[in-house]
PDB file of N, CA and C in Angstrom:
ATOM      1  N   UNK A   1     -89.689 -81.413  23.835  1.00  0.00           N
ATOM      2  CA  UNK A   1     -89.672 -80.811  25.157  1.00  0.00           C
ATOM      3  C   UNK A   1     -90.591 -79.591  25.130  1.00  0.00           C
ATOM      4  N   UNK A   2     -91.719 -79.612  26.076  1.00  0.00           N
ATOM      5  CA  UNK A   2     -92.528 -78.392  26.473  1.00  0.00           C
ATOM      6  C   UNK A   2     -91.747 -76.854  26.911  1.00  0.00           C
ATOM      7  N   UNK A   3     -92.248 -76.327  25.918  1.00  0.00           N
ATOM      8  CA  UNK A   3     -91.800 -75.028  26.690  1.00  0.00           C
ATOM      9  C   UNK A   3     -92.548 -74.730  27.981  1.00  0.00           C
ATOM     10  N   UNK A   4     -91.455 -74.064  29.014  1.00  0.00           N
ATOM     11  CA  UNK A   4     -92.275 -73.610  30.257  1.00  0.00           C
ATOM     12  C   UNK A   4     -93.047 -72.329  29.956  1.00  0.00           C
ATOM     13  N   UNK A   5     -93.902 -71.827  31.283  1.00  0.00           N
ATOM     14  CA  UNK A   5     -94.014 -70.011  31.437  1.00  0.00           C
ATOM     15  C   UNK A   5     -93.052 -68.758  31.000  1.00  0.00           C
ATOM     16  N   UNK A   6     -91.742 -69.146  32.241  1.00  0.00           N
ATOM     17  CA  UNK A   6     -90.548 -68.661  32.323  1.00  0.00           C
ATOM     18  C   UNK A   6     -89.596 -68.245  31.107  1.00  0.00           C
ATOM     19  N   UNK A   7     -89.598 -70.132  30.310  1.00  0.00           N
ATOM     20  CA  UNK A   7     -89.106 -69.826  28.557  1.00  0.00           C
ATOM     21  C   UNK A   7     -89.575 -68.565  27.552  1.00  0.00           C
ATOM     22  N   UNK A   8     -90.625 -68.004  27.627  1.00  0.00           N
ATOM     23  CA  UNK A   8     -91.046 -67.457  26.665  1.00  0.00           C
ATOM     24  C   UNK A   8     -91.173 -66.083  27.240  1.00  0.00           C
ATOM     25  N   UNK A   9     -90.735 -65.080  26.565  1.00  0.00           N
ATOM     26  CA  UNK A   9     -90.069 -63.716  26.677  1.00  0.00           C
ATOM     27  C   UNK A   9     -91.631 -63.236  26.553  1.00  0.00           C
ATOM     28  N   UNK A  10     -92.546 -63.365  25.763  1.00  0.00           N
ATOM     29  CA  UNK A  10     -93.528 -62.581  25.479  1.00  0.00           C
ATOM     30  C   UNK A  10     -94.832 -62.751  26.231  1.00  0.00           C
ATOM     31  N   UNK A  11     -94.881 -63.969  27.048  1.00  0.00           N
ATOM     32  CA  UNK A  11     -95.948 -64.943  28.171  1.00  0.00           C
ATOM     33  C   UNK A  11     -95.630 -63.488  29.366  1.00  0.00           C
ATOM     34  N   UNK A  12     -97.353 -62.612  29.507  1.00  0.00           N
ATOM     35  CA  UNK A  12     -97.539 -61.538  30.339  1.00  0.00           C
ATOM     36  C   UNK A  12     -96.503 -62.429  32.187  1.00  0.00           C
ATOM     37  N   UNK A  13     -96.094 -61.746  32.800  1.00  0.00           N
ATOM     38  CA  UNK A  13     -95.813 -62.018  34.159  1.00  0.00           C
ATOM     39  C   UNK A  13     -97.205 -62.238  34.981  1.00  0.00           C
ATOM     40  N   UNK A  14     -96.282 -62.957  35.927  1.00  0.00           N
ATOM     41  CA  UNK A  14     -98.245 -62.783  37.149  1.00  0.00           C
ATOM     42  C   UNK A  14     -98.315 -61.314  37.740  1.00  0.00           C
ATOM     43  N   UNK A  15     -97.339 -60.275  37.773  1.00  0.00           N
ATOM     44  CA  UNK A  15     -97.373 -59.386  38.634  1.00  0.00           C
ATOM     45  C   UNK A  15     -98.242 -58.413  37.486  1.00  0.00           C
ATOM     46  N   UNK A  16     -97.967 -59.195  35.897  1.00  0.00           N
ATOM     47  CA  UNK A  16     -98.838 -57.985  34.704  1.00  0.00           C
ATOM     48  C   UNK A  16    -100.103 -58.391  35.229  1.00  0.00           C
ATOM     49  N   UNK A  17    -100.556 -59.479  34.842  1.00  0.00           N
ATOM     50  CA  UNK A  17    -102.004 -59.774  34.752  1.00  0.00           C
ATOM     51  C   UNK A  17    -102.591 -59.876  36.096  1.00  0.00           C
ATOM     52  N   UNK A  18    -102.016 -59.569  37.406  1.00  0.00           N
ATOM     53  CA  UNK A  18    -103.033 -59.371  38.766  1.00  0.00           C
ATOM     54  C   UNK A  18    -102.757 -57.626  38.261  1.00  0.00           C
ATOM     55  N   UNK A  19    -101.966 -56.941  38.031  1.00  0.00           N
ATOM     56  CA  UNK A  19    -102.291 -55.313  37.637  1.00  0.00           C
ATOM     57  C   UNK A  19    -103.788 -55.145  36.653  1.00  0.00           C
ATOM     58  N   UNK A  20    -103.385 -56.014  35.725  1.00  0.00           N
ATOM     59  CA  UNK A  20    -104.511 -55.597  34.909  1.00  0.00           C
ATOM     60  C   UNK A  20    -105.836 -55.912  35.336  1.00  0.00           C
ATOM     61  N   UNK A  21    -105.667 -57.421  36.073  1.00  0.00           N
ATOM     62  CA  UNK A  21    -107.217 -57.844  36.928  1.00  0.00           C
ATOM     63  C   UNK A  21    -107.855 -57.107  38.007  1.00  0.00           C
ATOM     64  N   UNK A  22    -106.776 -56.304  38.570  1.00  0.00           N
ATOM     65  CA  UNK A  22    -106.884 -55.244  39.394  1.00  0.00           C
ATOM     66  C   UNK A  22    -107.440 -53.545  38.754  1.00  0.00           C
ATOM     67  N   UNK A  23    -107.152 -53.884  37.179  1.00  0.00           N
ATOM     68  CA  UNK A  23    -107.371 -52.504  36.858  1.00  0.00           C
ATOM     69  C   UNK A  23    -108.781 -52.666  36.562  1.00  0.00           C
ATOM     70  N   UNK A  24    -109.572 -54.105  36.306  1.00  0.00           N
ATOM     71  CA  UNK A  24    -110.765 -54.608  35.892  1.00  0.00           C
ATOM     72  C   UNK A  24    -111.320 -54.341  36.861  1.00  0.00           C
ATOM     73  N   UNK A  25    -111.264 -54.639  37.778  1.00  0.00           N
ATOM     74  CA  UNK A  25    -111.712 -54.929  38.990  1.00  0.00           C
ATOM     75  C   UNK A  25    -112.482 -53.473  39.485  1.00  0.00           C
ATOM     76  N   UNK A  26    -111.444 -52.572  39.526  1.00  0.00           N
ATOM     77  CA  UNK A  26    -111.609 -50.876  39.870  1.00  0.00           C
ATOM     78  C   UNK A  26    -112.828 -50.484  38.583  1.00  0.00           C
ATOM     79  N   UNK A  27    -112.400 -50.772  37.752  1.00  0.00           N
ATOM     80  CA  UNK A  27    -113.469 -50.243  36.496  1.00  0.00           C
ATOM     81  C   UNK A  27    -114.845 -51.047  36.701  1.00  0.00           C
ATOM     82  N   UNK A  28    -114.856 -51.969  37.268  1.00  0.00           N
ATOM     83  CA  UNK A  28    -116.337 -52.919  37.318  1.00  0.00           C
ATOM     84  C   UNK A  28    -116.748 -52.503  38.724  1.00  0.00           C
ATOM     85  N   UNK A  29    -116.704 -51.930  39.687  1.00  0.00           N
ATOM     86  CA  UNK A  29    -116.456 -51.780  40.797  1.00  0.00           C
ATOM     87  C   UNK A  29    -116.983 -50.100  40.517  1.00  0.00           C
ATOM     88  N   UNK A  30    -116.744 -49.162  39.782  1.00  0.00           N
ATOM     89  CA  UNK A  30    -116.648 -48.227  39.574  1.00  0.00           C
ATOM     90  C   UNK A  30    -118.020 -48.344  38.692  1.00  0.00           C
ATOM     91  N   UNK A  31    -118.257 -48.815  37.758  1.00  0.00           N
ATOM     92  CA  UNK A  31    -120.031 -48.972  37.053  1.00  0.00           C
ATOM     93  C   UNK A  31    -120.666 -49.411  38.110  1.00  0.00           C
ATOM     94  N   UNK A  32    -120.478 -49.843  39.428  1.00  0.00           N
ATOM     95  CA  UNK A  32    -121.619 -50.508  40.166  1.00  0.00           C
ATOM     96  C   UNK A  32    -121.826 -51.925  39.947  1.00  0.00           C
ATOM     97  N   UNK A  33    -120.627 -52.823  39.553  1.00  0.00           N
ATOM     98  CA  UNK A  33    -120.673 -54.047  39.612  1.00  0.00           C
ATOM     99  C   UNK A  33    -121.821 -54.190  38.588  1.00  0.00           C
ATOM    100  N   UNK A  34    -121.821 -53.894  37.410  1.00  0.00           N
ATOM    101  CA  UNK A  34    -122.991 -54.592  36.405  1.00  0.00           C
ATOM    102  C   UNK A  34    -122.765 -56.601  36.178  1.00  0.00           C
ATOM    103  N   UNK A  35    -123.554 -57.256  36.492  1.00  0.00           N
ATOM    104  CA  UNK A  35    -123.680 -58.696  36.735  1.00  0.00           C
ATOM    105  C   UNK A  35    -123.372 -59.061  35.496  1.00  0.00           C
ATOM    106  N   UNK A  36    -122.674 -60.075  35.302  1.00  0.00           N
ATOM    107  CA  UNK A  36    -121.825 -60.887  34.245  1.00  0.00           C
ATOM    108  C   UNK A  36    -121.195 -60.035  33.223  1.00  0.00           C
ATOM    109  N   UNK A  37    -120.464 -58.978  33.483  1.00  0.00           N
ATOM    110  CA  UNK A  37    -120.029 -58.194  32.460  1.00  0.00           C
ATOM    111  C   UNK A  37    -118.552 -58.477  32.585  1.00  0.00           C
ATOM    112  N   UNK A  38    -118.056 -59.256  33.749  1.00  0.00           N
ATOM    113  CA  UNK A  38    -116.571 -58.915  34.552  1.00  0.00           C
ATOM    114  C   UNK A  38    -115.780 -59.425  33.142  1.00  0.00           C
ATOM    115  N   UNK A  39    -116.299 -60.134  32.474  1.00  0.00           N
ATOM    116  CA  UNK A  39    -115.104 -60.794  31.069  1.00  0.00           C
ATOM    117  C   UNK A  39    -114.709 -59.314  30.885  1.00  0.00           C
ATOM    118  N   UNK A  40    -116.084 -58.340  30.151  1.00  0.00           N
ATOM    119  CA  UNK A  40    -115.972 -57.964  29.350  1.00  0.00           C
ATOM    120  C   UNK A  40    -114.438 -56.553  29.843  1.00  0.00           C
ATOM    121  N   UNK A  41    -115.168 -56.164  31.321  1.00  0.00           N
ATOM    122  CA  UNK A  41    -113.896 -55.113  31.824  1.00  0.00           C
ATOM    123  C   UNK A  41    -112.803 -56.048  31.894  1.00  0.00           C
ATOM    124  N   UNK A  42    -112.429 -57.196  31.766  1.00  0.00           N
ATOM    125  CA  UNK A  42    -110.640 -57.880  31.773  1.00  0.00           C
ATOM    126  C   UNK A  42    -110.559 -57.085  30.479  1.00  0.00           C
ATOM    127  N   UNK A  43    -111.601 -57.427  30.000  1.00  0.00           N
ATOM    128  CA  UNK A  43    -110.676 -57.194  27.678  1.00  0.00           C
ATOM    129  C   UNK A  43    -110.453 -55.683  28.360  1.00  0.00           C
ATOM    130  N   UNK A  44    -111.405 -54.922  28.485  1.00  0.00           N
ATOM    131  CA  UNK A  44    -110.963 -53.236  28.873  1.00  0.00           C
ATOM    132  C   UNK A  44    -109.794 -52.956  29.510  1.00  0.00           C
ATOM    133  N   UNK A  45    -109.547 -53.663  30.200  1.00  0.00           N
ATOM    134  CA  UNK A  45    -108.463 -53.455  30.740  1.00  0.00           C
ATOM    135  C   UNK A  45    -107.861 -54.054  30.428  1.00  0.00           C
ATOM    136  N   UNK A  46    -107.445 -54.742  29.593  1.00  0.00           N
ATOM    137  CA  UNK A  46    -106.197 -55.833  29.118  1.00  0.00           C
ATOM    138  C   UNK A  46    -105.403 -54.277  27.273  1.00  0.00           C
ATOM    139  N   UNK A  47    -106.859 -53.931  26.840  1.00  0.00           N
ATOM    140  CA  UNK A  47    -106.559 -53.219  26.297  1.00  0.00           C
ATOM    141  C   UNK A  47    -105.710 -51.443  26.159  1.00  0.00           C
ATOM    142  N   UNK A  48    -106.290 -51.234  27.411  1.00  0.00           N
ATOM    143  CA  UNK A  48    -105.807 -50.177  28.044  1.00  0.00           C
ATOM    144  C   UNK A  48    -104.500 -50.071  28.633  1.00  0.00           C
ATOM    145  N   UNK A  49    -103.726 -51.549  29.183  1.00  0.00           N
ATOM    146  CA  UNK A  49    -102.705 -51.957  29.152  1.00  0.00           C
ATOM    147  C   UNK A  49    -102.158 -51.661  27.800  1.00  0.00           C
ATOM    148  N   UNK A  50    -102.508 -52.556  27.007  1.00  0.00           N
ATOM    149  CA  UNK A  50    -101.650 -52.200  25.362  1.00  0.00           C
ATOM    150  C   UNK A  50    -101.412 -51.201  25.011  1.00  0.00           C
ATOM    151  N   UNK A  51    -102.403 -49.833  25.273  1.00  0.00           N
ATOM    152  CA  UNK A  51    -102.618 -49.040  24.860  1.00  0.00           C
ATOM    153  C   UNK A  51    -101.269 -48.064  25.725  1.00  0.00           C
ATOM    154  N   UNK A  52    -101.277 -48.363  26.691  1.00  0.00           N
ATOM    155  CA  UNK A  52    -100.449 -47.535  27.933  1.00  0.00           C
ATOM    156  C   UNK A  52     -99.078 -47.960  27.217  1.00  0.00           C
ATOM    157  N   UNK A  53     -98.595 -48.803  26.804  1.00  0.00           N
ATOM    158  CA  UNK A  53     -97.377 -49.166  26.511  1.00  0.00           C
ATOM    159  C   UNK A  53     -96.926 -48.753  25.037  1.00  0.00           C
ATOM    160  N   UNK A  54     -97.506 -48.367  24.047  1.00  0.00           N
ATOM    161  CA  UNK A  54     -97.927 -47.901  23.402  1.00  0.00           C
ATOM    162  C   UNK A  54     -97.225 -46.381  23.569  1.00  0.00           C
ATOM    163  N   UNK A  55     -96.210 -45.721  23.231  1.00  0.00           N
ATOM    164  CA  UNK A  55     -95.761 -44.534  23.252  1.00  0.00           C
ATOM    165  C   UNK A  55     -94.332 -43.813  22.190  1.00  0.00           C
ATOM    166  N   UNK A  56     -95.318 -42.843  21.700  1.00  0.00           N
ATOM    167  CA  UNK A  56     -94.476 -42.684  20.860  1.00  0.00           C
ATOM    168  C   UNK A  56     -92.718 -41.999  20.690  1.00  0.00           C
ATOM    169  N   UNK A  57     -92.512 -42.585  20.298  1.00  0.00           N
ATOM    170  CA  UNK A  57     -90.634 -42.056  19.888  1.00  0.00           C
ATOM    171  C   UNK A  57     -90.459 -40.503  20.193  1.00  0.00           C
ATOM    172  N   UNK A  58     -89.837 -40.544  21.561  1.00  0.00           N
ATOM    173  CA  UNK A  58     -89.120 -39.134  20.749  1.00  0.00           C
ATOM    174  C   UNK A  58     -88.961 -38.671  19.936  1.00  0.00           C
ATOM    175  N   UNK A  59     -88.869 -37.076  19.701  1.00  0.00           N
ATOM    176  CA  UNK A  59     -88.767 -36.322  18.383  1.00  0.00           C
ATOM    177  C   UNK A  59     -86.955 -36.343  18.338  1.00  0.00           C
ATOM    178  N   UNK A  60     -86.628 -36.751  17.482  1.00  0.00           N
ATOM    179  CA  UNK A  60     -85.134 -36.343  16.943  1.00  0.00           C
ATOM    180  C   UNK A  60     -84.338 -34.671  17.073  1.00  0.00           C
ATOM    181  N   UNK A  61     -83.500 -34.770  17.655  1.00  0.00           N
ATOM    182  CA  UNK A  61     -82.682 -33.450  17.598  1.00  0.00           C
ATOM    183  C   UNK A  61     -81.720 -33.563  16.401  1.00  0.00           C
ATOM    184  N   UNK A  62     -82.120 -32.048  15.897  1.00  0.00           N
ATOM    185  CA  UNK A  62     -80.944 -32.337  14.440  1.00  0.00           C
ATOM    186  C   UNK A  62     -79.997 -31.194  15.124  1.00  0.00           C
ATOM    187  N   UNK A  63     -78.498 -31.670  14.957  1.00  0.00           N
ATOM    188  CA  UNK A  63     -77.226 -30.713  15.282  1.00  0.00           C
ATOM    189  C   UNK A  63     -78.047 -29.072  14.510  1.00  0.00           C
ATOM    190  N   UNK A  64     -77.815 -28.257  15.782  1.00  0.00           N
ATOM    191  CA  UNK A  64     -78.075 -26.954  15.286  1.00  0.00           C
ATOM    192  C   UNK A  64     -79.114 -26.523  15.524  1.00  0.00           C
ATOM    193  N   UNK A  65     -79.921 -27.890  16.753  1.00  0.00           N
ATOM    194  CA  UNK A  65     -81.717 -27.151  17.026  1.00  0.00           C
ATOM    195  C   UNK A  65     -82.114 -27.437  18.068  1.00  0.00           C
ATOM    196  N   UNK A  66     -82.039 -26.667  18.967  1.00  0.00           N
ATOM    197  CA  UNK A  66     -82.749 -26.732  20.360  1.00  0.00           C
ATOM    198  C   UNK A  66     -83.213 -27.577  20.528  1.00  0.00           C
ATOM    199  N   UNK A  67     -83.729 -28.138  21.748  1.00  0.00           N
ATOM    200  CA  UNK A  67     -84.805 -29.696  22.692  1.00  0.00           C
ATOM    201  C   UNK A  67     -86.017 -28.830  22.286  1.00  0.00           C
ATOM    202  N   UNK A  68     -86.531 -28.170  22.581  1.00  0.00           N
ATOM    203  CA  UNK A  68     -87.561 -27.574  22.474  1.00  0.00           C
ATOM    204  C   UNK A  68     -88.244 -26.620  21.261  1.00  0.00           C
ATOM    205  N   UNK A  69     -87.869 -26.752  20.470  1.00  0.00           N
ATOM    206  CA  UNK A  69     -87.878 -26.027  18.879  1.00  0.00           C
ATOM    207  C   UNK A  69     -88.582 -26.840  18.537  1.00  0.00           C
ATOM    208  N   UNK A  70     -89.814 -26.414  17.581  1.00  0.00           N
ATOM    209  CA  UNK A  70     -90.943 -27.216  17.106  1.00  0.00           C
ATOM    210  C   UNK A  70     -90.135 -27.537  15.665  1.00  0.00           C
ATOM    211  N   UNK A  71     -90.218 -28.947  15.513  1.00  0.00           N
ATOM    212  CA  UNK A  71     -89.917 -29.896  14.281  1.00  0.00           C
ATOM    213  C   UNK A  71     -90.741 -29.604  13.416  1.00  0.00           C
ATOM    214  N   UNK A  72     -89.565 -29.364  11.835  1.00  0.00           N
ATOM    215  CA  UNK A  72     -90.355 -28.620  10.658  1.00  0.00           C
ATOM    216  C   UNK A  72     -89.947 -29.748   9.883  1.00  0.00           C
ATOM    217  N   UNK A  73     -91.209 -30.127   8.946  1.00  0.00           N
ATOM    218  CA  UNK A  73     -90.749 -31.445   7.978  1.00  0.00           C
ATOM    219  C   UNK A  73     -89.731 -30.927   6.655  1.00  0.00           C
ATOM    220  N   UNK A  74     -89.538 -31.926   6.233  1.00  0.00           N
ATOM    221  CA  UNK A  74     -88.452 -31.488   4.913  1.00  0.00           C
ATOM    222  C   UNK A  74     -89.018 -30.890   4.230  1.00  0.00           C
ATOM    223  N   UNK A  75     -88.468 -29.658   3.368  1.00  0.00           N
ATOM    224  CA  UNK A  75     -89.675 -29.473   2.111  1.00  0.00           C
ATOM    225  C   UNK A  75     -89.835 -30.710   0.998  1.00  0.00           C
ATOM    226  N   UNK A  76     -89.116 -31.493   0.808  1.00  0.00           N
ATOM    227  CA  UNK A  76     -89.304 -32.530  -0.202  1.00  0.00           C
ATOM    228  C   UNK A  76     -90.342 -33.548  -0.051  1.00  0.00           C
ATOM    229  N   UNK A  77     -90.835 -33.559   1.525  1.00  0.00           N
ATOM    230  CA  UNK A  77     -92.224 -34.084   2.195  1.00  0.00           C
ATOM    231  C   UNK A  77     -93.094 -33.807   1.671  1.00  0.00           C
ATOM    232  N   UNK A  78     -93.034 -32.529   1.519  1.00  0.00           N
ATOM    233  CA  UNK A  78     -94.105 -31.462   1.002  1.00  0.00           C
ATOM    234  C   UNK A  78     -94.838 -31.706  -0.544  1.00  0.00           C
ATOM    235  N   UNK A  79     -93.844 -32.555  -1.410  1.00  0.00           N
ATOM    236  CA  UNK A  79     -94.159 -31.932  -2.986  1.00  0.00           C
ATOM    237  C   UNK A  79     -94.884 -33.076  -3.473  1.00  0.00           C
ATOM    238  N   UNK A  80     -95.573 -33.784  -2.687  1.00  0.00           N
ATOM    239  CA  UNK A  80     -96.552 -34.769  -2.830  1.00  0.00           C
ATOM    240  C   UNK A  80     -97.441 -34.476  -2.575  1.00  0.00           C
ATOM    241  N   UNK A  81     -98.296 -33.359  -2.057  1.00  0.00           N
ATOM    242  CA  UNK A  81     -99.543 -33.075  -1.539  1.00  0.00           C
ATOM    243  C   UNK A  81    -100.189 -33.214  -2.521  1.00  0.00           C
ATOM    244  N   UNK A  82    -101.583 -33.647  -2.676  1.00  0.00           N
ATOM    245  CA  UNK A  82    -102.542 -33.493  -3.126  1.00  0.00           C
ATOM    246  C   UNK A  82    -102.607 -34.157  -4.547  1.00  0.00           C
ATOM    247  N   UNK A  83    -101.211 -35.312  -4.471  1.00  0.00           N
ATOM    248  CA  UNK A  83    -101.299 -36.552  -5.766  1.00  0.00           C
ATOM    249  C   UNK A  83    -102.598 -37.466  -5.202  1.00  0.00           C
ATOM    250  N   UNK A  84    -102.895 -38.019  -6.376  1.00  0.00           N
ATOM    251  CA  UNK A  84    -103.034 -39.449  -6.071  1.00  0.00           C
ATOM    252  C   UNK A  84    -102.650 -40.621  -6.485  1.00  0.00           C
ATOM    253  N   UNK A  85    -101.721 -41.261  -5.931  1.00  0.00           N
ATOM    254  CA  UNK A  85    -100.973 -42.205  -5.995  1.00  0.00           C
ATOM    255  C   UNK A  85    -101.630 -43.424  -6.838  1.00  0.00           C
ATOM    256  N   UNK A  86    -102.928 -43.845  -6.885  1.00  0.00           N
ATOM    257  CA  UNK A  86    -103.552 -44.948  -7.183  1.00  0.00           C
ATOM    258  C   UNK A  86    -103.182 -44.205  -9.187  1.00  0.00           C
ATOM    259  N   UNK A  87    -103.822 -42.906  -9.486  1.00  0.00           N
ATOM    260  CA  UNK A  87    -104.356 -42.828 -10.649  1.00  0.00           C
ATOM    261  C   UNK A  87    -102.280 -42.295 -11.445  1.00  0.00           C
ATOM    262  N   UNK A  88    -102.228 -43.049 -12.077  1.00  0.00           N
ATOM    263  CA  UNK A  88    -100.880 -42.561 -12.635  1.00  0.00           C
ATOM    264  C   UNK A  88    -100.859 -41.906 -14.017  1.00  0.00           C
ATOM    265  N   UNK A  89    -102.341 -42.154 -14.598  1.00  0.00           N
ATOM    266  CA  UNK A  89    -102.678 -41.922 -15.606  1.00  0.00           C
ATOM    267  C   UNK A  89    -103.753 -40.290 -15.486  1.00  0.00           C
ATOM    268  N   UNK A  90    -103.591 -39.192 -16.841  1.00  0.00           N
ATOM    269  CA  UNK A  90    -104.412 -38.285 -16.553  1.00  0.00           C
ATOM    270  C   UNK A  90    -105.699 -39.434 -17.060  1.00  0.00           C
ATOM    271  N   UNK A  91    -107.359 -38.612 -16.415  1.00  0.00           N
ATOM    272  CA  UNK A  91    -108.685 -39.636 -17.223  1.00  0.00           C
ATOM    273  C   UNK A  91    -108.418 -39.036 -18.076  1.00  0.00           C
ATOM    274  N   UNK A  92    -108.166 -38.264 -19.108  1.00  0.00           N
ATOM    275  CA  UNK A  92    -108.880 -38.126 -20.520  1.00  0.00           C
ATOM    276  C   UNK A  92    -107.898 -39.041 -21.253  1.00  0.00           C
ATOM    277  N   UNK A  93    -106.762 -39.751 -20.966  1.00  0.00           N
ATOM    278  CA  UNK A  93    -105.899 -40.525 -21.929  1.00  0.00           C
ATOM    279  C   UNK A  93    -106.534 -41.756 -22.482  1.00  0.00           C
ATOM    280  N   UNK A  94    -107.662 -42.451 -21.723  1.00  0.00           N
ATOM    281  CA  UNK A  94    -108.246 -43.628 -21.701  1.00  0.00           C
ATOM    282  C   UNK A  94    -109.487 -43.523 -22.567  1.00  0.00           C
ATOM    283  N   UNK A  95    -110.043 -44.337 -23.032  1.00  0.00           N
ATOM    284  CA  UNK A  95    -110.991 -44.135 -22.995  1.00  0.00           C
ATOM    285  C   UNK A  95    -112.113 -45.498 -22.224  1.00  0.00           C
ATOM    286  N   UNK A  96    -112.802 -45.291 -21.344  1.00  0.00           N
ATOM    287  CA  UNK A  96    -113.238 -45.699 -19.944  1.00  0.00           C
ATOM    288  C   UNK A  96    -114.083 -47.149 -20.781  1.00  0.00           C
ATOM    289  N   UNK A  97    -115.378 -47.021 -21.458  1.00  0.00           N
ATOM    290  CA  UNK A  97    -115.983 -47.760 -22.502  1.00  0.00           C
ATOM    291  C   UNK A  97    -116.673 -47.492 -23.776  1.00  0.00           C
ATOM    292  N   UNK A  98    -115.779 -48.067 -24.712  1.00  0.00           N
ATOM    293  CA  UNK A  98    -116.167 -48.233 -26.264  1.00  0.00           C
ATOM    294  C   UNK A  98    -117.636 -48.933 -27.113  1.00  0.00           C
ATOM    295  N   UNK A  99    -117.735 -47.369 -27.862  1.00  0.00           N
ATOM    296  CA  UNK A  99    -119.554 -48.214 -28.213  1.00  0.00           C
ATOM    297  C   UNK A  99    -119.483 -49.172 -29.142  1.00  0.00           C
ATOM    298  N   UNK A 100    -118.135 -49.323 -29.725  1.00  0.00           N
ATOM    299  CA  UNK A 100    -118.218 -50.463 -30.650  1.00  0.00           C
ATOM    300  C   UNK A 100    -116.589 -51.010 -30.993  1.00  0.00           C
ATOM    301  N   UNK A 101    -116.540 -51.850 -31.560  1.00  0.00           N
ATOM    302  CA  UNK A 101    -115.310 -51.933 -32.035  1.00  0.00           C
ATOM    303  C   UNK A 101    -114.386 -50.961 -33.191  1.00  0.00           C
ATOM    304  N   UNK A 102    -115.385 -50.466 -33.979  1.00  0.00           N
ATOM    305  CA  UNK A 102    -114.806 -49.434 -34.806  1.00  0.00           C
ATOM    306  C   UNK A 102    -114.029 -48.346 -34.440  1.00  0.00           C
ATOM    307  N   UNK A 103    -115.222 -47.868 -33.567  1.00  0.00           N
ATOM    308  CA  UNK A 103    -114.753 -46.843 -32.342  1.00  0.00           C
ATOM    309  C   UNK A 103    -113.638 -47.277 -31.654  1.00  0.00           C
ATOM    310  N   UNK A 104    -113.316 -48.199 -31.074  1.00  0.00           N
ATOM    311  CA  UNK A 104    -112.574 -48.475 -30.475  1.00  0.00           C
ATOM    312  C   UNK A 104    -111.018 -48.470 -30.969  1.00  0.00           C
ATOM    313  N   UNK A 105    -111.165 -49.353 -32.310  1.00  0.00           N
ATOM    314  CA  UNK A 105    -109.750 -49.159 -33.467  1.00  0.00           C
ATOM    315  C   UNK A 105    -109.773 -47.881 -33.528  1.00  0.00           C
ATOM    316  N   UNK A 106    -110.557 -46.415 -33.783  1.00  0.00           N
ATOM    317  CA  UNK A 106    -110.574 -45.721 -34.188  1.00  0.00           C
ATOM    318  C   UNK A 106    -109.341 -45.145 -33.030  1.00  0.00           C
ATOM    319  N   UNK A 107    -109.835 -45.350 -31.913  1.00  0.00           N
ATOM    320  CA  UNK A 107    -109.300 -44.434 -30.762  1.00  0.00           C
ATOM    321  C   UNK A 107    -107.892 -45.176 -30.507  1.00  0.00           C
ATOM    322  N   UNK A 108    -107.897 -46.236 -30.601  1.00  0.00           N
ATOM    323  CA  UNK A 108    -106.748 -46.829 -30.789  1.00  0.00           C
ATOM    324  C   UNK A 108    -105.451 -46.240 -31.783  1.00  0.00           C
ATOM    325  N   UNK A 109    -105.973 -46.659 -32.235  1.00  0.00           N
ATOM    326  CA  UNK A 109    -104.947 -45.628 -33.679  1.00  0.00           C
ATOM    327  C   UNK A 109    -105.002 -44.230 -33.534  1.00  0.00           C
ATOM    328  N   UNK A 110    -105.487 -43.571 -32.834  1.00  0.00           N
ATOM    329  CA  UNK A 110    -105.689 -41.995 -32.398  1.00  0.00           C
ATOM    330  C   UNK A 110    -105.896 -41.035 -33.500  1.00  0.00           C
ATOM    331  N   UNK A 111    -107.224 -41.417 -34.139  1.00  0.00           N
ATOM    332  CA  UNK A 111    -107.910 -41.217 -35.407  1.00  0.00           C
ATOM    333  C   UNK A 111    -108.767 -40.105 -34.217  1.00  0.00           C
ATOM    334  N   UNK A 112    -109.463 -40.863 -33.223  1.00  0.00           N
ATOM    335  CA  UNK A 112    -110.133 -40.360 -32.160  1.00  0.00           C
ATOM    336  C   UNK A 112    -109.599 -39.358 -31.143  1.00  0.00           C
TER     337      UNK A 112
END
């Protein structure tokens, strides 16, 4: 059995997409009607839609702090600055490339 329009929660409404063809419309209309561009203002405006919906979360009230009190991060946020996560190793523990194998046992065995 085919799903309909109606079935699917995430299928834009007609009242979204004449808004947004309407928001194309004003923006192409507004450059002076540039000739065969009209695809390109739907995507502009199809995006600008996304973008509009798109809004971020309220800031959290913690018991004990005003609506309006500027949000201070944890200090434990803090005690990561300026790692870098990729290198876990200090460079001088390694050694990067060996001129020979001798050398290499040498540093191995930490003769080196």
């Amino acid at each position: 059995m085919a799903a309909t329009r109606d079935e699917n929660p995430l299928d834009p409404s007609e009242a979204h997409l004449r808004r947004i063809q309407e928001r194309a419309d004003r923006m192409w209309e507004a450059d002076g009607r540039p000739a065969g561009q009209e695809a390109e203002y739907l995507e502009r405006a199809r995006e600008l839609d996304a973008l509009a919906t798109l809004r971020p979360a309220p800031p959290e009230v913690r018991p004990g702090q005003e609506p309006g009190a500027p949000l201070v991060e944890e200090a434990s946020l803090q005690e990561n600055l300026g790692e870098f996560p990729a290198l876990f190793t200090d460079q001088g523990e390694t050694m990067p490339t060996p001129e020979s194998r001798e050398i290499a046992r040498e540093f191995r065995d930490g003769e080196r």
